[in-house]
PDB file of N, CA and C in Angstrom:
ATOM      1  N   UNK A   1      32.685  21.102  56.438  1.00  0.00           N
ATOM      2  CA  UNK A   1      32.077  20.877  55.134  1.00  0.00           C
ATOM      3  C   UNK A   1      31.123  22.028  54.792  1.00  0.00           C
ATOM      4  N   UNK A   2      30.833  22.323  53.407  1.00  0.00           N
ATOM      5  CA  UNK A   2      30.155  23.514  53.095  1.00  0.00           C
ATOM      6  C   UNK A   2      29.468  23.409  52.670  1.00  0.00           C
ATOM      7  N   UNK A   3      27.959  23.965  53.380  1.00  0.00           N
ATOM      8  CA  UNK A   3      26.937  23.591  52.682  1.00  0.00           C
ATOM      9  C   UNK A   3      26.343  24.280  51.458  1.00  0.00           C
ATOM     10  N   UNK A   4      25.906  23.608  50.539  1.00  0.00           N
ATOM     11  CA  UNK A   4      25.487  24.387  49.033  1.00  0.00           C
ATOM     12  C   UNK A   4      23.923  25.061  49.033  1.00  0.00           C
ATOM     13  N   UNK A   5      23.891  25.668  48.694  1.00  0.00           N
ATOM     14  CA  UNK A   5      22.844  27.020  48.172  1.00  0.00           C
ATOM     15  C   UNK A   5      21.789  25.914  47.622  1.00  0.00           C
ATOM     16  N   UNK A   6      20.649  25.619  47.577  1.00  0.00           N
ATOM     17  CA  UNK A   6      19.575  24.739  46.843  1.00  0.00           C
ATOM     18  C   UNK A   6      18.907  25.752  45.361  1.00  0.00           C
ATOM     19  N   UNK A   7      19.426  25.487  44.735  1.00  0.00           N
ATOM     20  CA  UNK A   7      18.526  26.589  43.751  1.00  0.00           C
ATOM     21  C   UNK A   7      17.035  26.330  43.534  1.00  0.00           C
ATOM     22  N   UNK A   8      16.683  27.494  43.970  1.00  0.00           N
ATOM     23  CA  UNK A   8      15.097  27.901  43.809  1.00  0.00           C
ATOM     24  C   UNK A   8      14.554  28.323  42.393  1.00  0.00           C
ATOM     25  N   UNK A   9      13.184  27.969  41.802  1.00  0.00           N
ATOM     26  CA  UNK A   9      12.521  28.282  40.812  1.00  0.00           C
ATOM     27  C   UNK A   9      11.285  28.264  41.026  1.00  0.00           C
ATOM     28  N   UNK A  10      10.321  29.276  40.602  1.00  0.00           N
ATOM     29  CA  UNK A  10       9.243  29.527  40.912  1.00  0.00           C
ATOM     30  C   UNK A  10       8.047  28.982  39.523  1.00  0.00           C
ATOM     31  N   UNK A  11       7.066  27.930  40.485  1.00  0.00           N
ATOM     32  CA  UNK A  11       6.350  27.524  39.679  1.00  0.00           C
ATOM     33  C   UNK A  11       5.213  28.387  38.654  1.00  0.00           C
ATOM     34  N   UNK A  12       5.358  28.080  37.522  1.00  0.00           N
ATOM     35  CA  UNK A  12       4.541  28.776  37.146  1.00  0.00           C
ATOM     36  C   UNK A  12       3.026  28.886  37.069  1.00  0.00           C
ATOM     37  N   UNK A  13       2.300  27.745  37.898  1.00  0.00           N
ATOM     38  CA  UNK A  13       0.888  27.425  38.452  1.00  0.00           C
ATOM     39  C   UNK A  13       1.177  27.911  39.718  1.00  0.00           C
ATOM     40  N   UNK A  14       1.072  27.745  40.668  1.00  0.00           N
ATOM     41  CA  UNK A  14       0.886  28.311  41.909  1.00  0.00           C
ATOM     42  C   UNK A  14       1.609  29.094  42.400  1.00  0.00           C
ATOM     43  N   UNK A  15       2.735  29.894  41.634  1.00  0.00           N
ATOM     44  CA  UNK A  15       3.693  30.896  41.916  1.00  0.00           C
ATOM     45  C   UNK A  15       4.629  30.538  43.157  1.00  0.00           C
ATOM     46  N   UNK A  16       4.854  29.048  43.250  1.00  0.00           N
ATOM     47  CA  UNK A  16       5.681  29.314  44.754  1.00  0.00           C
ATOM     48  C   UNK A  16       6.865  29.085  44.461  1.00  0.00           C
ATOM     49  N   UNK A  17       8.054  29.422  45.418  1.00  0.00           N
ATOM     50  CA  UNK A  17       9.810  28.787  45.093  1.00  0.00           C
ATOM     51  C   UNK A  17       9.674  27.678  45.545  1.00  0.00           C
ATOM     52  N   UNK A  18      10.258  26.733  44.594  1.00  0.00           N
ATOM     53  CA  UNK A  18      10.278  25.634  45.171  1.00  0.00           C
ATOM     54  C   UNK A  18      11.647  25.223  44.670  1.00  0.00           C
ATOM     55  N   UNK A  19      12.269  23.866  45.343  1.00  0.00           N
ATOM     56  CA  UNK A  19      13.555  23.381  44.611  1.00  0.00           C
ATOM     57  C   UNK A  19      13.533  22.944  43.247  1.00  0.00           C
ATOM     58  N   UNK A  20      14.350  23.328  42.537  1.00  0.00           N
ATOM     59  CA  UNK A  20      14.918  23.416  41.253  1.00  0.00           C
ATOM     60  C   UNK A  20      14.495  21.646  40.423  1.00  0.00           C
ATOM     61  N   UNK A  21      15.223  20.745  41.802  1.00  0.00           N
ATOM     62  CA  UNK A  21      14.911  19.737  41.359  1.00  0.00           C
ATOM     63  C   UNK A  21      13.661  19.252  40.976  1.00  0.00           C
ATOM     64  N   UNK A  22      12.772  19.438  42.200  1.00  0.00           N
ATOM     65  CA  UNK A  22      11.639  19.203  42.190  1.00  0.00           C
ATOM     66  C   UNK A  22      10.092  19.402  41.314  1.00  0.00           C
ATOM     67  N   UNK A  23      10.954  20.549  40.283  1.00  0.00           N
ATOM     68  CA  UNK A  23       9.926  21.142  39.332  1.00  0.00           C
ATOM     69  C   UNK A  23      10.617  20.494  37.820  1.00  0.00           C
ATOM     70  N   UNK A  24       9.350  20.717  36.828  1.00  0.00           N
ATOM     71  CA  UNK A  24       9.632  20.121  35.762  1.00  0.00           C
ATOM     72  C   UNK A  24       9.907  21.849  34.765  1.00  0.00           C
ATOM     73  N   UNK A  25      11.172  20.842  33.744  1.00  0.00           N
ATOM     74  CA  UNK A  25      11.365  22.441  33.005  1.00  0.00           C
ATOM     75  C   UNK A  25      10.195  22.278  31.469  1.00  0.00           C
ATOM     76  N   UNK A  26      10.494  23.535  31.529  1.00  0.00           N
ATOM     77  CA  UNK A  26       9.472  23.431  29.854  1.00  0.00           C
ATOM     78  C   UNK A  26      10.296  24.667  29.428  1.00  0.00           C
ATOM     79  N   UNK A  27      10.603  24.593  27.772  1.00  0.00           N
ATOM     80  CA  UNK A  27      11.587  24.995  27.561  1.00  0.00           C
ATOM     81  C   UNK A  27      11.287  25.536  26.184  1.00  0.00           C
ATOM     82  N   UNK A  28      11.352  26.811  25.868  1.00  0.00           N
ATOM     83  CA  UNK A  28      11.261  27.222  24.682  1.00  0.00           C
ATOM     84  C   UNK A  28      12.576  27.324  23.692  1.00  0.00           C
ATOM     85  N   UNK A  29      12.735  26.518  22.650  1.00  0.00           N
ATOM     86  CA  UNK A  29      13.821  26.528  21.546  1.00  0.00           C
ATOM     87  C   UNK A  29      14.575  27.456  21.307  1.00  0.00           C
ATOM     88  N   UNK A  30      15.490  27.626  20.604  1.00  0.00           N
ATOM     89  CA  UNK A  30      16.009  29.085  19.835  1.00  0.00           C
ATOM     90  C   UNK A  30      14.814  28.469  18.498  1.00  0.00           C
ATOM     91  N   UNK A  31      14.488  27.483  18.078  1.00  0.00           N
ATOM     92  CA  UNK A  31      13.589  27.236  16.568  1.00  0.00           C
ATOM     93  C   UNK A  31      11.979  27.670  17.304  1.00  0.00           C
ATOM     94  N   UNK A  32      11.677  28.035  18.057  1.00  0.00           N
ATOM     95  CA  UNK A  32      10.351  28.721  18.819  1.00  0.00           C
ATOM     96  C   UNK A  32       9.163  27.684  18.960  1.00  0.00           C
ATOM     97  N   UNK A  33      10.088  26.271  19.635  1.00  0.00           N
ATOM     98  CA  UNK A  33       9.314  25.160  19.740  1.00  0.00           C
ATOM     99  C   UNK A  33       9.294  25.181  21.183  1.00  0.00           C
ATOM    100  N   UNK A  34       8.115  24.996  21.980  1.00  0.00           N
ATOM    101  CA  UNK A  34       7.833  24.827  23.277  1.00  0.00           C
ATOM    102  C   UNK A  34       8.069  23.446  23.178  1.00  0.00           C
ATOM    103  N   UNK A  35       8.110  22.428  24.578  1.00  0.00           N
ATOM    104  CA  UNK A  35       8.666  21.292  24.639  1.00  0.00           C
ATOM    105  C   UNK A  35       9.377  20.941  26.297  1.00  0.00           C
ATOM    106  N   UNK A  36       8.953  20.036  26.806  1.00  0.00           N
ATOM    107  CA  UNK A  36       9.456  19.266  28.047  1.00  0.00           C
ATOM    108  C   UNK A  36      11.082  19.105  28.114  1.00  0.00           C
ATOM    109  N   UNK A  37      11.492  19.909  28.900  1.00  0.00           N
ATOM    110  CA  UNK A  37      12.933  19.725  28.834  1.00  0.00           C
ATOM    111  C   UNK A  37      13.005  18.963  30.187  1.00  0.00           C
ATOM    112  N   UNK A  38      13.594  17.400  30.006  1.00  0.00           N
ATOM    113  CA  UNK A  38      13.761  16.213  30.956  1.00  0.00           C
ATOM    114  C   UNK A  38      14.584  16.240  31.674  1.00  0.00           C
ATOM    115  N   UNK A  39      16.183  16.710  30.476  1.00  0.00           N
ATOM    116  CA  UNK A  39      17.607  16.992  31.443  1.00  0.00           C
ATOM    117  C   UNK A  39      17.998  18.118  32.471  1.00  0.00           C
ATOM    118  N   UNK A  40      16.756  19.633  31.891  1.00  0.00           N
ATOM    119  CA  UNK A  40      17.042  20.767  32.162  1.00  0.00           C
ATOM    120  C   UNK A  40      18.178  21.669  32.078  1.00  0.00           C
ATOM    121  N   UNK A  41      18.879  21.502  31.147  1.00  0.00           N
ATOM    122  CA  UNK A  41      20.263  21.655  30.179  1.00  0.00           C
ATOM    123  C   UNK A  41      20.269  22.172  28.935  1.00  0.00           C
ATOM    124  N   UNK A  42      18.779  22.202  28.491  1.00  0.00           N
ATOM    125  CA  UNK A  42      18.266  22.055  26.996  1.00  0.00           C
ATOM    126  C   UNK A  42      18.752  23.532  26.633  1.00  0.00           C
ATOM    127  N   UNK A  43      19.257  24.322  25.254  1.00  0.00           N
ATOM    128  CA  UNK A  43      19.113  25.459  25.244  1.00  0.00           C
ATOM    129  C   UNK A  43      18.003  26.135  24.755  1.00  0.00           C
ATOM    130  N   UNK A  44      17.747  27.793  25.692  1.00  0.00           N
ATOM    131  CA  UNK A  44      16.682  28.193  24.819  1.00  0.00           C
ATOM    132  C   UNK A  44      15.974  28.892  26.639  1.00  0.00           C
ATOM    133  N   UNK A  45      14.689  29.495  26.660  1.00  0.00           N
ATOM    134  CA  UNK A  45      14.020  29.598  27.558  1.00  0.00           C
ATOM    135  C   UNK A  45      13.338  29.464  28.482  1.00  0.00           C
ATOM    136  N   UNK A  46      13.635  28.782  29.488  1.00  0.00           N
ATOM    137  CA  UNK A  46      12.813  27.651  30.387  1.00  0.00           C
ATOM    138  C   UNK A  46      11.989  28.541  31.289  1.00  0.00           C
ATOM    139  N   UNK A  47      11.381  27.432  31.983  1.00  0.00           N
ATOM    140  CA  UNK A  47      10.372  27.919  32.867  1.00  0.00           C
ATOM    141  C   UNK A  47       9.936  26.708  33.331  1.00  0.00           C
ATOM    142  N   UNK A  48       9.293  26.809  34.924  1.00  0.00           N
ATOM    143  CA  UNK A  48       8.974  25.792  35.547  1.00  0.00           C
ATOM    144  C   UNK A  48       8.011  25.796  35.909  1.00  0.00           C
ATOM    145  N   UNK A  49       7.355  24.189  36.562  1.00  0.00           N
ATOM    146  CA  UNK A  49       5.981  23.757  37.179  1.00  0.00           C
ATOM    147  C   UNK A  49       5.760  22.585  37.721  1.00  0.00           C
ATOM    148  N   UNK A  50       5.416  22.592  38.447  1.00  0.00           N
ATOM    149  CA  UNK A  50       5.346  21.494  39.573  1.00  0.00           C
ATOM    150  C   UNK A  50       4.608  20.284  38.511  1.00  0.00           C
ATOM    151  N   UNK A  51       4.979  19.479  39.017  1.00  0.00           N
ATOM    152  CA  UNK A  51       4.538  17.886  37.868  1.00  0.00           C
ATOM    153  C   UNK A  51       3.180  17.900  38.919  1.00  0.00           C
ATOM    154  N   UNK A  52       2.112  18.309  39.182  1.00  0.00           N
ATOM    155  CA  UNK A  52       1.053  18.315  38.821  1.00  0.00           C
ATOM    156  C   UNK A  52       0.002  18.993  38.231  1.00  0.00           C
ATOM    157  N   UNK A  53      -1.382  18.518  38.030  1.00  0.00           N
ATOM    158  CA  UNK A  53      -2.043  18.466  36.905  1.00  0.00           C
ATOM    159  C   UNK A  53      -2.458  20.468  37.559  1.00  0.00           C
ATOM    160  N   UNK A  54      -3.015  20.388  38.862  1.00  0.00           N
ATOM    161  CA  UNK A  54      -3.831  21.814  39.066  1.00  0.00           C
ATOM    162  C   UNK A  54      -2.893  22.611  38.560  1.00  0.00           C
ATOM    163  N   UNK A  55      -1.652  22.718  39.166  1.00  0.00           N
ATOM    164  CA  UNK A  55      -0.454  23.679  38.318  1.00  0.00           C
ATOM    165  C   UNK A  55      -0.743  24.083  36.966  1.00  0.00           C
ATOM    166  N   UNK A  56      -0.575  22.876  35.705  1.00  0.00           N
ATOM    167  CA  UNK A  56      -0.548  23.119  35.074  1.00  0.00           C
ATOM    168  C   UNK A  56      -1.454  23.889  34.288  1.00  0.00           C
ATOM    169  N   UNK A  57      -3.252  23.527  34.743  1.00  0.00           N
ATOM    170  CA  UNK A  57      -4.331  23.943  34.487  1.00  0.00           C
ATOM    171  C   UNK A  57      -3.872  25.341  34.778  1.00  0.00           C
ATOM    172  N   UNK A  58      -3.852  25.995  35.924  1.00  0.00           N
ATOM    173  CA  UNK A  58      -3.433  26.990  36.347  1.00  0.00           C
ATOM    174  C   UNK A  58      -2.919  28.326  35.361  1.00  0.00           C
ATOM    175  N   UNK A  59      -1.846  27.490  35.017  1.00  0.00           N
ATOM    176  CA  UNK A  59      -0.673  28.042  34.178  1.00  0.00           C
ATOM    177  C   UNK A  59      -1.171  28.214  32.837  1.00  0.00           C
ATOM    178  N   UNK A  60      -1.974  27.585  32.622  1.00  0.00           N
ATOM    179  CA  UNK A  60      -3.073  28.019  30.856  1.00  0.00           C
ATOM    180  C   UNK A  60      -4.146  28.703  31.097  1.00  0.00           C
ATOM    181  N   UNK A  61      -4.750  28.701  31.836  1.00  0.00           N
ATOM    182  CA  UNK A  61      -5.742  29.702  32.614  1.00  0.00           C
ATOM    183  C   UNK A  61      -5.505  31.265  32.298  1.00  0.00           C
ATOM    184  N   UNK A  62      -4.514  31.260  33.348  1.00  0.00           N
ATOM    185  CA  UNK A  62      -3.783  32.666  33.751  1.00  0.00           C
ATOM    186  C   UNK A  62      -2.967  33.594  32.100  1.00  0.00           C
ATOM    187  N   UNK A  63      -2.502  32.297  31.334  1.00  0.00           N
ATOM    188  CA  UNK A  63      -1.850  32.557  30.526  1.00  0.00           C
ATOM    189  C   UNK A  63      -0.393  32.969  30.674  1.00  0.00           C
ATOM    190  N   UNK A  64       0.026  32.264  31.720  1.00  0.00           N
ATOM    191  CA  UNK A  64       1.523  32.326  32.135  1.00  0.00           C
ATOM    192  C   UNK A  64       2.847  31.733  31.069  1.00  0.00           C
ATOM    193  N   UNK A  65       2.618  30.872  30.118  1.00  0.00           N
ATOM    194  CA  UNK A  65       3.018  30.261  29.385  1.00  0.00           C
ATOM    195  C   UNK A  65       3.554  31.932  28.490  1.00  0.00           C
ATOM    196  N   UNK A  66       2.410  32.024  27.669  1.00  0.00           N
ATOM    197  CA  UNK A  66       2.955  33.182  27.034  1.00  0.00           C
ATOM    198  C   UNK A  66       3.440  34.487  27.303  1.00  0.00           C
ATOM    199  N   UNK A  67       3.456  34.303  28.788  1.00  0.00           N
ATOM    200  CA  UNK A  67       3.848  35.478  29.915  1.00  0.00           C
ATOM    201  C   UNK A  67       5.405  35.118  30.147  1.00  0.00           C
ATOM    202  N   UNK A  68       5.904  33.996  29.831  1.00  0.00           N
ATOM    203  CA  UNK A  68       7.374  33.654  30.726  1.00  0.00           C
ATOM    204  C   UNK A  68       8.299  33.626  29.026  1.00  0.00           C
ATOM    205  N   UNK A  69       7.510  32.918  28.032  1.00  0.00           N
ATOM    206  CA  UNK A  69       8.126  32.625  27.080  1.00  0.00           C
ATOM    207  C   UNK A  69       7.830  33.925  25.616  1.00  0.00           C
ATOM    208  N   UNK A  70       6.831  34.554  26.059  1.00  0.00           N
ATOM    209  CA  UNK A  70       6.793  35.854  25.046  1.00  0.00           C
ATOM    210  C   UNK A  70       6.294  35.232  23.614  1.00  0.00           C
ATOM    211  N   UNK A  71       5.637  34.088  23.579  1.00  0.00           N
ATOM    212  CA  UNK A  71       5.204  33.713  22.219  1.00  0.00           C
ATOM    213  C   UNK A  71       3.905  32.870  22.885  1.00  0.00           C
ATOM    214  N   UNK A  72       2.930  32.899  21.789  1.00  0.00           N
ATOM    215  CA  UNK A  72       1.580  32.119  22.127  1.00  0.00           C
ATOM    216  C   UNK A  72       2.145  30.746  21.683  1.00  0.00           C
ATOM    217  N   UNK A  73       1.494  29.604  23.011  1.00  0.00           N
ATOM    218  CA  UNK A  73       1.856  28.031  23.141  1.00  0.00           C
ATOM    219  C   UNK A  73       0.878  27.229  21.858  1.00  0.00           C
ATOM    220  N   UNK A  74       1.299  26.721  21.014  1.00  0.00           N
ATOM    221  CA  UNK A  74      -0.168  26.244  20.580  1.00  0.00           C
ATOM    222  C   UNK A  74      -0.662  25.135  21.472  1.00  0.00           C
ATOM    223  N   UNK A  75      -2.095  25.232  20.922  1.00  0.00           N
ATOM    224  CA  UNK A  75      -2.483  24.055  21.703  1.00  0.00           C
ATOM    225  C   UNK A  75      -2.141  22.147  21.581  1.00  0.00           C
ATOM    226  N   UNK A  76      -1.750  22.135  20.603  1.00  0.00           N
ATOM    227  CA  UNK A  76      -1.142  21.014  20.678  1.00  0.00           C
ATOM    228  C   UNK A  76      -0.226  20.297  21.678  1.00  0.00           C
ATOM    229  N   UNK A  77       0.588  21.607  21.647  1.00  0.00           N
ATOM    230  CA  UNK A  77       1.863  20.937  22.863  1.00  0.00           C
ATOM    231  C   UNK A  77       1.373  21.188  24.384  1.00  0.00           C
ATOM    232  N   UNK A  78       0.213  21.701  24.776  1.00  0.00           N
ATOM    233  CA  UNK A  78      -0.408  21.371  25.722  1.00  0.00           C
ATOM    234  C   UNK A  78      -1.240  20.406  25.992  1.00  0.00           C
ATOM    235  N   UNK A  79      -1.813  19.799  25.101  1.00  0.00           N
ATOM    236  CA  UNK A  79      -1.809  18.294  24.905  1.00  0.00           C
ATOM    237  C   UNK A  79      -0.931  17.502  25.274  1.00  0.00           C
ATOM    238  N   UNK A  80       0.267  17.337  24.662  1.00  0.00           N
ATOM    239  CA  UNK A  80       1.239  16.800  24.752  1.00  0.00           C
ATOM    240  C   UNK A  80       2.107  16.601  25.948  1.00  0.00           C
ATOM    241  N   UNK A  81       1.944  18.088  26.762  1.00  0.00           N
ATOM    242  CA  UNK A  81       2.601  18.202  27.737  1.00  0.00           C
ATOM    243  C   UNK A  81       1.699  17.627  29.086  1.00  0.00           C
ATOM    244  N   UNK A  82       0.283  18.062  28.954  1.00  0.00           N
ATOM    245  CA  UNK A  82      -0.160  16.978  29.996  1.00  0.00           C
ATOM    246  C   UNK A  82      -0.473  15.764  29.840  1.00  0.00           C
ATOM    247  N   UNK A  83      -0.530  14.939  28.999  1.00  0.00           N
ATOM    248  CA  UNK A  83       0.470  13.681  28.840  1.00  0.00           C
ATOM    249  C   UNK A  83       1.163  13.410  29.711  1.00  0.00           C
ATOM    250  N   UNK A  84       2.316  14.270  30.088  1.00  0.00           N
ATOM    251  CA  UNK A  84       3.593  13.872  30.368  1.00  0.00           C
ATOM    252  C   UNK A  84       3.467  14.108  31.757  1.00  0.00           C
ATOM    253  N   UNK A  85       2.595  15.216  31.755  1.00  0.00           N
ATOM    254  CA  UNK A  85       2.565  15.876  33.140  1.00  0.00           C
ATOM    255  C   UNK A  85       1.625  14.928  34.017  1.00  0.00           C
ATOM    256  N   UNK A  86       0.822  14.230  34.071  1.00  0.00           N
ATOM    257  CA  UNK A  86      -0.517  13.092  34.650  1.00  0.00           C
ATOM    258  C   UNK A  86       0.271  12.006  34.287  1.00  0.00           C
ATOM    259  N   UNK A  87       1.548  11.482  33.883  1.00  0.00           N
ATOM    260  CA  UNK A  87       1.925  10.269  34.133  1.00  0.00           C
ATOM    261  C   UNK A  87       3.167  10.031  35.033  1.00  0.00           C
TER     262      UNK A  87
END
């Protein structure tokens, strides 16, 4: 039997590889809407982060958001997203 490759993605709070599964996507539109992609299928620009909260802090800090996706996040959907991210 053959074993499969685990795909790796690197968080964007604490910079580590971690499994693919294990991280949450966030996903920039082709309409230039940032947004929680659940299925990770979504089209458009993703990027990942561990479903917790320091990560995410992290990742607005640093300003990694507009580092992976090339457009400033508003703040709204960082609202929104830790919401999602602390439950």
């Amino acid at each position: 039997m053959k074993t499969r490759k685990v795909p790796m993605r690197m968080c964007l709070g604490c910079q580590q590889m971690k499994p693919k599964k294990e991280l949450l996507r966030i996903v920039r539109t082709p309409e230039g809407t940032v947004e929680l992609d659940p299925t990770g299928k979504r089209n458009g620009r993703g990027a990942y982060l561990c479903p917790n909260l320091i990560c995410f802090q992290t990742a607005i800090k640093e300003h990694r958001f507009r580092k992976a996706f090339g457009v400033d996040v508003n703040p709204e959907v960082f609202a929104h997203l830790e919401g999602k991210i602390s439950t």
